[in-house]
C-alpha atoms as a PDB file:
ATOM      1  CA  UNK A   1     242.163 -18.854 133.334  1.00  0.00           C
ATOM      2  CA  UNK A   2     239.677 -19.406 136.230  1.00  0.00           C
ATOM      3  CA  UNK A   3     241.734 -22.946 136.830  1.00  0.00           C
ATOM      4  CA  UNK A   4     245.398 -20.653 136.703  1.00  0.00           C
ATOM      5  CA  UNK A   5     244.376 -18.557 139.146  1.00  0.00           C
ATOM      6  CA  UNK A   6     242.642 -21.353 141.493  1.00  0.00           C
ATOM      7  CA  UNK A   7     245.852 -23.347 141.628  1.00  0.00           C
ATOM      8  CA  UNK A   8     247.455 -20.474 142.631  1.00  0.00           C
ATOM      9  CA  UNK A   9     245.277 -19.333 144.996  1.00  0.00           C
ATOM     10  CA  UNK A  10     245.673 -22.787 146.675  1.00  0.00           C
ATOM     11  CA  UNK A  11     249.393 -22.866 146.347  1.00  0.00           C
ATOM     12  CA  UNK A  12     249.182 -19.460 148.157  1.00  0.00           C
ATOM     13  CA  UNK A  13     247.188 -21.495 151.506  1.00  0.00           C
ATOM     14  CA  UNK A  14     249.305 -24.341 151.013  1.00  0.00           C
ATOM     15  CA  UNK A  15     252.467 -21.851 152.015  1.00  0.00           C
ATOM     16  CA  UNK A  16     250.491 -19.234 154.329  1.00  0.00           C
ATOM     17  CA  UNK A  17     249.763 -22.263 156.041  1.00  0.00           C
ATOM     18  CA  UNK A  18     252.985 -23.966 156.032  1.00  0.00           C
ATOM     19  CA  UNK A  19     254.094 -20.905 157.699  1.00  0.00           C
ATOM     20  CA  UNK A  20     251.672 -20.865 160.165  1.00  0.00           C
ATOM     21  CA  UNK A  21     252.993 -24.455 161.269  1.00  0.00           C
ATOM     22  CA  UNK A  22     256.192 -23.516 161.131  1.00  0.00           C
ATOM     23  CA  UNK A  23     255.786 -20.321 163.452  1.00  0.00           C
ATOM     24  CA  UNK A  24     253.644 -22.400 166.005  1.00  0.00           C
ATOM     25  CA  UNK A  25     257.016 -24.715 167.084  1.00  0.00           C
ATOM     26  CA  UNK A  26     259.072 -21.491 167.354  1.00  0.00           C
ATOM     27  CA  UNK A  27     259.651 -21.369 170.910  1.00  0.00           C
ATOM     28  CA  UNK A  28     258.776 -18.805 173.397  1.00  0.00           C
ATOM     29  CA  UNK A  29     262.421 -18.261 174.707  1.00  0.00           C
ATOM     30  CA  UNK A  30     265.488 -19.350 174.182  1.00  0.00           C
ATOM     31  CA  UNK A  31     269.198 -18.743 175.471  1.00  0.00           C
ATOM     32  CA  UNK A  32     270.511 -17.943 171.893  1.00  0.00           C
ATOM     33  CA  UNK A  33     269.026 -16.487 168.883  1.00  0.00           C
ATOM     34  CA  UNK A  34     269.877 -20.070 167.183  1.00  0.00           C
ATOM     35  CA  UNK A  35     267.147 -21.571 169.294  1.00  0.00           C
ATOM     36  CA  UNK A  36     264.663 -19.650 167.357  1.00  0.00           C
ATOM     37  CA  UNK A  37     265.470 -19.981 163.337  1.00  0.00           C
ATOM     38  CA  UNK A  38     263.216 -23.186 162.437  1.00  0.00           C
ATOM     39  CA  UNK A  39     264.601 -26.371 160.712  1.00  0.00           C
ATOM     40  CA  UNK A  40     265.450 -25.534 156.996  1.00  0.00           C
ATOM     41  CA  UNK A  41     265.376 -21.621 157.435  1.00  0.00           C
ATOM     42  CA  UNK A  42     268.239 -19.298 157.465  1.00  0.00           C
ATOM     43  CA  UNK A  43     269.100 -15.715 159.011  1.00  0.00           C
ATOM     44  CA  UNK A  44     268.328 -13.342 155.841  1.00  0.00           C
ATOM     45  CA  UNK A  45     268.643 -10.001 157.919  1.00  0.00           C
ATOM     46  CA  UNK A  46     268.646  -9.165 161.109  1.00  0.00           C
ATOM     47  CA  UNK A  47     268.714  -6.064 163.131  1.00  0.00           C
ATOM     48  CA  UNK A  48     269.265  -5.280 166.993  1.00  0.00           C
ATOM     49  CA  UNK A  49     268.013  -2.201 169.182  1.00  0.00           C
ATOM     50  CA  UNK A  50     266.220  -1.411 171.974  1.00  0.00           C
ATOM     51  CA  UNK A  51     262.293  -1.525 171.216  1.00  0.00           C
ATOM     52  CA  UNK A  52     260.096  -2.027 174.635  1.00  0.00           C
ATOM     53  CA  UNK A  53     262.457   1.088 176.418  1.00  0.00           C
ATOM     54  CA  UNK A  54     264.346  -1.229 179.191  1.00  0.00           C
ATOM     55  CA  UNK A  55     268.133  -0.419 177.885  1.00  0.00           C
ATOM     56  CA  UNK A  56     268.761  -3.997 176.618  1.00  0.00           C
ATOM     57  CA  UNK A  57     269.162  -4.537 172.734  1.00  0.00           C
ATOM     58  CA  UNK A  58     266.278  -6.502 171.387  1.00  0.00           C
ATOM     59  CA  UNK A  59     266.722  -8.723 167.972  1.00  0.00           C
ATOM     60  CA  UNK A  60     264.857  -8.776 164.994  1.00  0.00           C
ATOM     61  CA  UNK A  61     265.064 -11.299 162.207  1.00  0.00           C
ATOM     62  CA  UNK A  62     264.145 -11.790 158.690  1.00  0.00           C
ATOM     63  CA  UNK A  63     264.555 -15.485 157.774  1.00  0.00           C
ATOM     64  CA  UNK A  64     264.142 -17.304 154.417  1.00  0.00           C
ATOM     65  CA  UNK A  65     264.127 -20.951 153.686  1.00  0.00           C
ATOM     66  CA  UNK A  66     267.269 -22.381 152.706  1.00  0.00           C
ATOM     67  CA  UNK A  67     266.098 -23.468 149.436  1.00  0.00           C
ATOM     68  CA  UNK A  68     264.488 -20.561 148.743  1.00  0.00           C
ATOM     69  CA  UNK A  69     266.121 -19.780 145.469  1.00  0.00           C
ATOM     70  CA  UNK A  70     264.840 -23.170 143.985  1.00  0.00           C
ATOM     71  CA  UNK A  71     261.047 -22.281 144.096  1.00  0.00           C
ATOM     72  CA  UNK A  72     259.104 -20.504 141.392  1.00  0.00           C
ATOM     73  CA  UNK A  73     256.586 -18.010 142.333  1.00  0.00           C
ATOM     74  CA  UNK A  74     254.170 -18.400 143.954  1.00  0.00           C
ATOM     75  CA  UNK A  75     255.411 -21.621 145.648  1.00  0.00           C
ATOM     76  CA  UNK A  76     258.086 -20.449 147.779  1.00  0.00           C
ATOM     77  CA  UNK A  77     257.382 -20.837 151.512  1.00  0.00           C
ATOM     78  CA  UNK A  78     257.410 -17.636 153.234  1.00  0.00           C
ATOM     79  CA  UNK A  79     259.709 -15.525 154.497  1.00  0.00           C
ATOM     80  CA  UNK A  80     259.637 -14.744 158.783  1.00  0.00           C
ATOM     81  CA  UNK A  81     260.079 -12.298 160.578  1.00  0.00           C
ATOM     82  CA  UNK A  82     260.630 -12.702 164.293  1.00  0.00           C
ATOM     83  CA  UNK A  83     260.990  -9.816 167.298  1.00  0.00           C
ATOM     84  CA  UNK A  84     263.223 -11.120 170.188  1.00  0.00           C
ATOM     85  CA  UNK A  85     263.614  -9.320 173.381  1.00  0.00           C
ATOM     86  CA  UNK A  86     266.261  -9.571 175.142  1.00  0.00           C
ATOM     87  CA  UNK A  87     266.419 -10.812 178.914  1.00  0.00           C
ATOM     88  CA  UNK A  88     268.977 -11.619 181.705  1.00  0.00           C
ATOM     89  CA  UNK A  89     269.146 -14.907 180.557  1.00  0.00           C
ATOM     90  CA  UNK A  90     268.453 -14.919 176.973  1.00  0.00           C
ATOM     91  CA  UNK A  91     265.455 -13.886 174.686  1.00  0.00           C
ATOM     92  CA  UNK A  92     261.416 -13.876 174.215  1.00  0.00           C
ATOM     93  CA  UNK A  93     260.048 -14.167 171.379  1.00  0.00           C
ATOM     94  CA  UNK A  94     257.596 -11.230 171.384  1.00  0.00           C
ATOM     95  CA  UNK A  95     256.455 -10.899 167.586  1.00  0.00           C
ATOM     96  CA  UNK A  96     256.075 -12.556 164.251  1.00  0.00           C
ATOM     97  CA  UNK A  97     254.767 -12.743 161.029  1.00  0.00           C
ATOM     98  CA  UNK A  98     254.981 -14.787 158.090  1.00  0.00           C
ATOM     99  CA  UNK A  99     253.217 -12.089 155.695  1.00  0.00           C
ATOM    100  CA  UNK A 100     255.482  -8.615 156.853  1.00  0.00           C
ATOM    101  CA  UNK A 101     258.461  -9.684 154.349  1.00  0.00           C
ATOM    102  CA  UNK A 102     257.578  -9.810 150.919  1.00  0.00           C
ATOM    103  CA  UNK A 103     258.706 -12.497 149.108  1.00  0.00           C
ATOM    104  CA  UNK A 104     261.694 -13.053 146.588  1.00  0.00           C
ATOM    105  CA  UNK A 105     259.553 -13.084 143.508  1.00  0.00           C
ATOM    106  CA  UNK A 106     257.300  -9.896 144.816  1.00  0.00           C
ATOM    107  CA  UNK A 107     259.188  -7.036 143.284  1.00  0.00           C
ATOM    108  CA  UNK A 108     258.543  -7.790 139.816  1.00  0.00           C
ATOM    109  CA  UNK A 109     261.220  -7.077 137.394  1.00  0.00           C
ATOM    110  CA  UNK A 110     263.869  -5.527 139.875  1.00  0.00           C
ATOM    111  CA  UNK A 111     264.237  -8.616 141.458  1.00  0.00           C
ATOM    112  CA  UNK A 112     264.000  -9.695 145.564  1.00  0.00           C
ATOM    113  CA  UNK A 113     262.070  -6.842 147.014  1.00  0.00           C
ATOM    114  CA  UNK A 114     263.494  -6.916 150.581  1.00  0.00           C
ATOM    115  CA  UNK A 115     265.093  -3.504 150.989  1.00  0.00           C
ATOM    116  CA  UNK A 116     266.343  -3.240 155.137  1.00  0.00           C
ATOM    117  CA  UNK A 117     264.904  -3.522 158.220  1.00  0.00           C
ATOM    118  CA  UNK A 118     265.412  -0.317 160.495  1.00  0.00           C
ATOM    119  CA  UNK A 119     265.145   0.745 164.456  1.00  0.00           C
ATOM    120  CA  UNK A 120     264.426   4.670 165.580  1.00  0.00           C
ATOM    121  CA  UNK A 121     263.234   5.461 168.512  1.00  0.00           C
ATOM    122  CA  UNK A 122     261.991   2.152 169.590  1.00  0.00           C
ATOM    123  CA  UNK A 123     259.920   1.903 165.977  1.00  0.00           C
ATOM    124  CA  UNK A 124     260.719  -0.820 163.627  1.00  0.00           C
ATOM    125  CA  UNK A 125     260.599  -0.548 160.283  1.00  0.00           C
ATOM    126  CA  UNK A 126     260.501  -3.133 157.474  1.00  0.00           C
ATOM    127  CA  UNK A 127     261.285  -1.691 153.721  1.00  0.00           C
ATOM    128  CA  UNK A 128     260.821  -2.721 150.227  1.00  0.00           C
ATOM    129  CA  UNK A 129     261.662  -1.612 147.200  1.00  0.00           C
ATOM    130  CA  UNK A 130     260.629  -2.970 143.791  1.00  0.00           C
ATOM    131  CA  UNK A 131     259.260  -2.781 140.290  1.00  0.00           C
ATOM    132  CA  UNK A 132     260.848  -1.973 136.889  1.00  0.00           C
ATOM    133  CA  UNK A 133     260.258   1.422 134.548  1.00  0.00           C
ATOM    134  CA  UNK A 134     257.870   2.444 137.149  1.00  0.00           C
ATOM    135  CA  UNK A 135     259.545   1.472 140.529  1.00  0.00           C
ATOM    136  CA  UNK A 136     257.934   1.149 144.002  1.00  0.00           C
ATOM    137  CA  UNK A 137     258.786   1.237 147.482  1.00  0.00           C
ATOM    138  CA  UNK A 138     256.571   0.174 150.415  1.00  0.00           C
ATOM    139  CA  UNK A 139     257.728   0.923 154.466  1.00  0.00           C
ATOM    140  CA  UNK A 140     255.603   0.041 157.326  1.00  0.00           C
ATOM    141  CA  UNK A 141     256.394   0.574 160.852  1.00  0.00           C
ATOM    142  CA  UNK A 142     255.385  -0.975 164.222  1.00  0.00           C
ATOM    143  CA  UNK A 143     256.017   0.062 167.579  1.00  0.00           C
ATOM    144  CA  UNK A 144     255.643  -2.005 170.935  1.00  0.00           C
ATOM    145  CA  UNK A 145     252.316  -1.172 172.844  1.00  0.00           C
ATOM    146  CA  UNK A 146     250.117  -3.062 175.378  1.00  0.00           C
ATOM    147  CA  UNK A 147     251.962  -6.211 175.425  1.00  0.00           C
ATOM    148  CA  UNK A 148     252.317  -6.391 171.519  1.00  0.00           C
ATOM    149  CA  UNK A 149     253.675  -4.760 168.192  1.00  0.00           C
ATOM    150  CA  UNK A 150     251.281  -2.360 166.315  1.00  0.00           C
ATOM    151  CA  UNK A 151     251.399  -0.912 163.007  1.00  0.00           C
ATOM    152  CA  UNK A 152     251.709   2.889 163.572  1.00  0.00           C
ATOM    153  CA  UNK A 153     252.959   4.159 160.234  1.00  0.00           C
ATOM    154  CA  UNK A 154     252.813   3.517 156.064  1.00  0.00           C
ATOM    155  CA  UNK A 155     254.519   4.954 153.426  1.00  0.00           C
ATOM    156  CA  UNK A 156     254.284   4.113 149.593  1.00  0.00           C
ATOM    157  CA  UNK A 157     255.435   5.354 146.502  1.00  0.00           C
ATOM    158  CA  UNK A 158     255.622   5.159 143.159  1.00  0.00           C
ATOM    159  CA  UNK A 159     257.518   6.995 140.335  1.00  0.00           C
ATOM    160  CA  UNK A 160     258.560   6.368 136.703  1.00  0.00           C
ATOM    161  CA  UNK A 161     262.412   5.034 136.748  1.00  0.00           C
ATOM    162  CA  UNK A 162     263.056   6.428 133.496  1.00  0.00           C
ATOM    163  CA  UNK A 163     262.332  10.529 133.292  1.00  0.00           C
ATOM    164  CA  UNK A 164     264.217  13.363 135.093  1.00  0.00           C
ATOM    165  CA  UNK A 165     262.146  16.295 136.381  1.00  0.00           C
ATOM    166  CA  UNK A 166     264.274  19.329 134.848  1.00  0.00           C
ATOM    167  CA  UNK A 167     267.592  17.957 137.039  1.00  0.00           C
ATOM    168  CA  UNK A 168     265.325  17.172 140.356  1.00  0.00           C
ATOM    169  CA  UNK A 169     266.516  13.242 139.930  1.00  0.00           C
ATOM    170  CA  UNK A 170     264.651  10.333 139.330  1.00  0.00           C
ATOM    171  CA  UNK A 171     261.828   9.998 141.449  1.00  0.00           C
ATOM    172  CA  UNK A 172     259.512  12.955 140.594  1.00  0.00           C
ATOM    173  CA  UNK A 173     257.805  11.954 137.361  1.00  0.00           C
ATOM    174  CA  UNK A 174     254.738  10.252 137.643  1.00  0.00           C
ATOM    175  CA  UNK A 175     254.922  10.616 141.504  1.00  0.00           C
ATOM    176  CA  UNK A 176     252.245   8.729 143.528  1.00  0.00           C
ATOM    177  CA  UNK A 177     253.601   9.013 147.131  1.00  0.00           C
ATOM    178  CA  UNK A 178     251.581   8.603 150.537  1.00  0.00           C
ATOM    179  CA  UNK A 179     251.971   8.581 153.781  1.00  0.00           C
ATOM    180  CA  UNK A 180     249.525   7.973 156.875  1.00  0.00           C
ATOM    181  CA  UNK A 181     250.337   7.809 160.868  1.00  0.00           C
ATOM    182  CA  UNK A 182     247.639   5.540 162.351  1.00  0.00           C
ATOM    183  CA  UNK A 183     248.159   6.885 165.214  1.00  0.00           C
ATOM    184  CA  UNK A 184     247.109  10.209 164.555  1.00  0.00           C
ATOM    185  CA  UNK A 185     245.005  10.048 161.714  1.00  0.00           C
ATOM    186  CA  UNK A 186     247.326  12.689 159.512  1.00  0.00           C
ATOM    187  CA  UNK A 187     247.896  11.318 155.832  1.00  0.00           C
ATOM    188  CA  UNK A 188     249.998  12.914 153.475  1.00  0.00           C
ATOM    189  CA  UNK A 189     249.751  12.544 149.631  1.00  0.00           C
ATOM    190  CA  UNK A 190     251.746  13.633 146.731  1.00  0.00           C
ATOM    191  CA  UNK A 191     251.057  12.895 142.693  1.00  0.00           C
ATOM    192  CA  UNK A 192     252.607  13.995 139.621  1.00  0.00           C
ATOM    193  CA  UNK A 193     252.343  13.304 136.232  1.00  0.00           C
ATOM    194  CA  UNK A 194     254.640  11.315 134.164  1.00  0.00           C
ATOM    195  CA  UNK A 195     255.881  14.901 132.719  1.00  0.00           C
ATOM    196  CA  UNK A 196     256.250  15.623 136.652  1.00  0.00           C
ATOM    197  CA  UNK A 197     253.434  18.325 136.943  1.00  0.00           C
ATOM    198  CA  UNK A 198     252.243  18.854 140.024  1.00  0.00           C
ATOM    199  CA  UNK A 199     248.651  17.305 140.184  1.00  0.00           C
ATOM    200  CA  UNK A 200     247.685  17.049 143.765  1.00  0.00           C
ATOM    201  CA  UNK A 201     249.908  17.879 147.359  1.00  0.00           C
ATOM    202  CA  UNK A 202     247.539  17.285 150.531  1.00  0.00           C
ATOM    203  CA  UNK A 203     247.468  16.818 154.124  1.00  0.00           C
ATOM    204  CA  UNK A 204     244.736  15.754 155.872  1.00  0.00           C
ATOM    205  CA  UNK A 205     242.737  13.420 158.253  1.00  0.00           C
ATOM    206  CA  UNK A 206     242.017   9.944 158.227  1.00  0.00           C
ATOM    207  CA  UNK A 207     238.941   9.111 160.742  1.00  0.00           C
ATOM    208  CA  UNK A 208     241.367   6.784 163.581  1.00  0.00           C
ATOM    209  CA  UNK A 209     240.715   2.791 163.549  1.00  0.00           C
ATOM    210  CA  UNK A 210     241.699  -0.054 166.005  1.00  0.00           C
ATOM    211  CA  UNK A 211     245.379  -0.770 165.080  1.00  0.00           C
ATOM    212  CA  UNK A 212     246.599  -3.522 163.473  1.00  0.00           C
ATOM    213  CA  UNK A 213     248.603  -6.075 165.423  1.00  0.00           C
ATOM    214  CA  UNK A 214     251.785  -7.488 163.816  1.00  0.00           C
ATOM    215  CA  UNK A 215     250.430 -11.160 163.768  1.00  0.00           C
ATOM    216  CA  UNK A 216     247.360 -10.082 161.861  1.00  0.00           C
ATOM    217  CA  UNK A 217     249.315  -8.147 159.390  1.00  0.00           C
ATOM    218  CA  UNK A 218     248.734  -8.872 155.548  1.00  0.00           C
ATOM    219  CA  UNK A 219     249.514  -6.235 152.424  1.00  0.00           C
ATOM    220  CA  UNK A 220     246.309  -5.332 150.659  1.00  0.00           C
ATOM    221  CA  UNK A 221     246.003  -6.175 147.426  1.00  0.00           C
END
């Protein structure tokens, strides 16, 4: 068991930093967005908006490796995600990560994980969605702040696919849902039981920490 998990804990470097590598020759600008998606990746999503508050449209993309589907888990290189801003005579590249997009095998049963990417109010948002009789969903949200993309927001919750609270819809039963703004320190949380009883519903503070940067961004486990 102790070998299992080492080889996968090496396959995991060998990716992270294959990833690494491959973000390092993305270039700074570029007068397309095609100047920007690395050899053997691919556009998965993409999303455009304004996010630094100077009336242009800025670009974000999600991109997967083109043989993505052959890989089994664990060894598929990462996805990307990279924040372009638009300028007069292209873009910047002004954030990435290789660890913000799950990857295809990540949402268990359910399949790919990758939900949507969304812009409001100059906040991005990257969403997942996962799981199988007990389904999950995981958002986090950065917003553009001295020079650099900061995670301001999380939300995560998790419910029991199969049980309807008395008509409510599926969702309630066995509710485990929480929500903290890192900018403020206020945290919501929400649990139920799997019979959708009402077990705890409070808001309070979270003492405020330095905020996490977008390139230094990895899911706790």
């Amino acid at each position: 068991m102790k070998i299992v998990t080492l080889i996968i804990v090496l396959l995991a470097l060998q990716f992270s930093t294959f990833a690494q590598e491959v973000l390092l020759k993305i270039p700074v600008s570029g007068k397309s967005i095609k100047d920007f998606i690395p050899k053997d990746y691919e556009i998965k999503d993409s999303i455009s908006g304004d996010l630094n508050k100077d009336g242009l449209k800025d670009i974000v993309l999600v991109l997967s490796h083109l043989q993505e589907d052959t890989f089994e888990m664990d060894e598929e290189p990462k996805r990307l995600l990279l924040i372009l801003f638009k300028s007069a005579v292209g873009f910047k590249l002004s954030g990435k990560s290789s660890e913000v997009v799950m990857c295809r095998h990540c949402g268990g049963m359910y399949g790919d994980p990758y939900s949507q990417l969304d812009i409001t109010k100059g906040v991005l948002s990257i969403e997942h969605y996962g799981g199988s009789s007990w389904r999950w969903t995981e958002t986090r949200k950065f917003r553009y702040q001295q020079n650099g993309f900061y995670l301001i927001g999380s939300t995560s919750n998790l419910f029991w696919n199969v049980q309807d609270c008395d008509g409510k819809g599926i969702g309630e039963a066995g509710k485990n849902f929480k929500d903290i703004n890192y900018l403020t320190g206020d945290e919501v949380i929400i649990e139920k039981t799997e019979d959708c009883k009402l077990v705890k519903d409070i808001k309070q503070k979270q003492p405020k920490k330095p905020l996490v940067k977008l390139e230094a961004f990895k899911y706790e486990l």
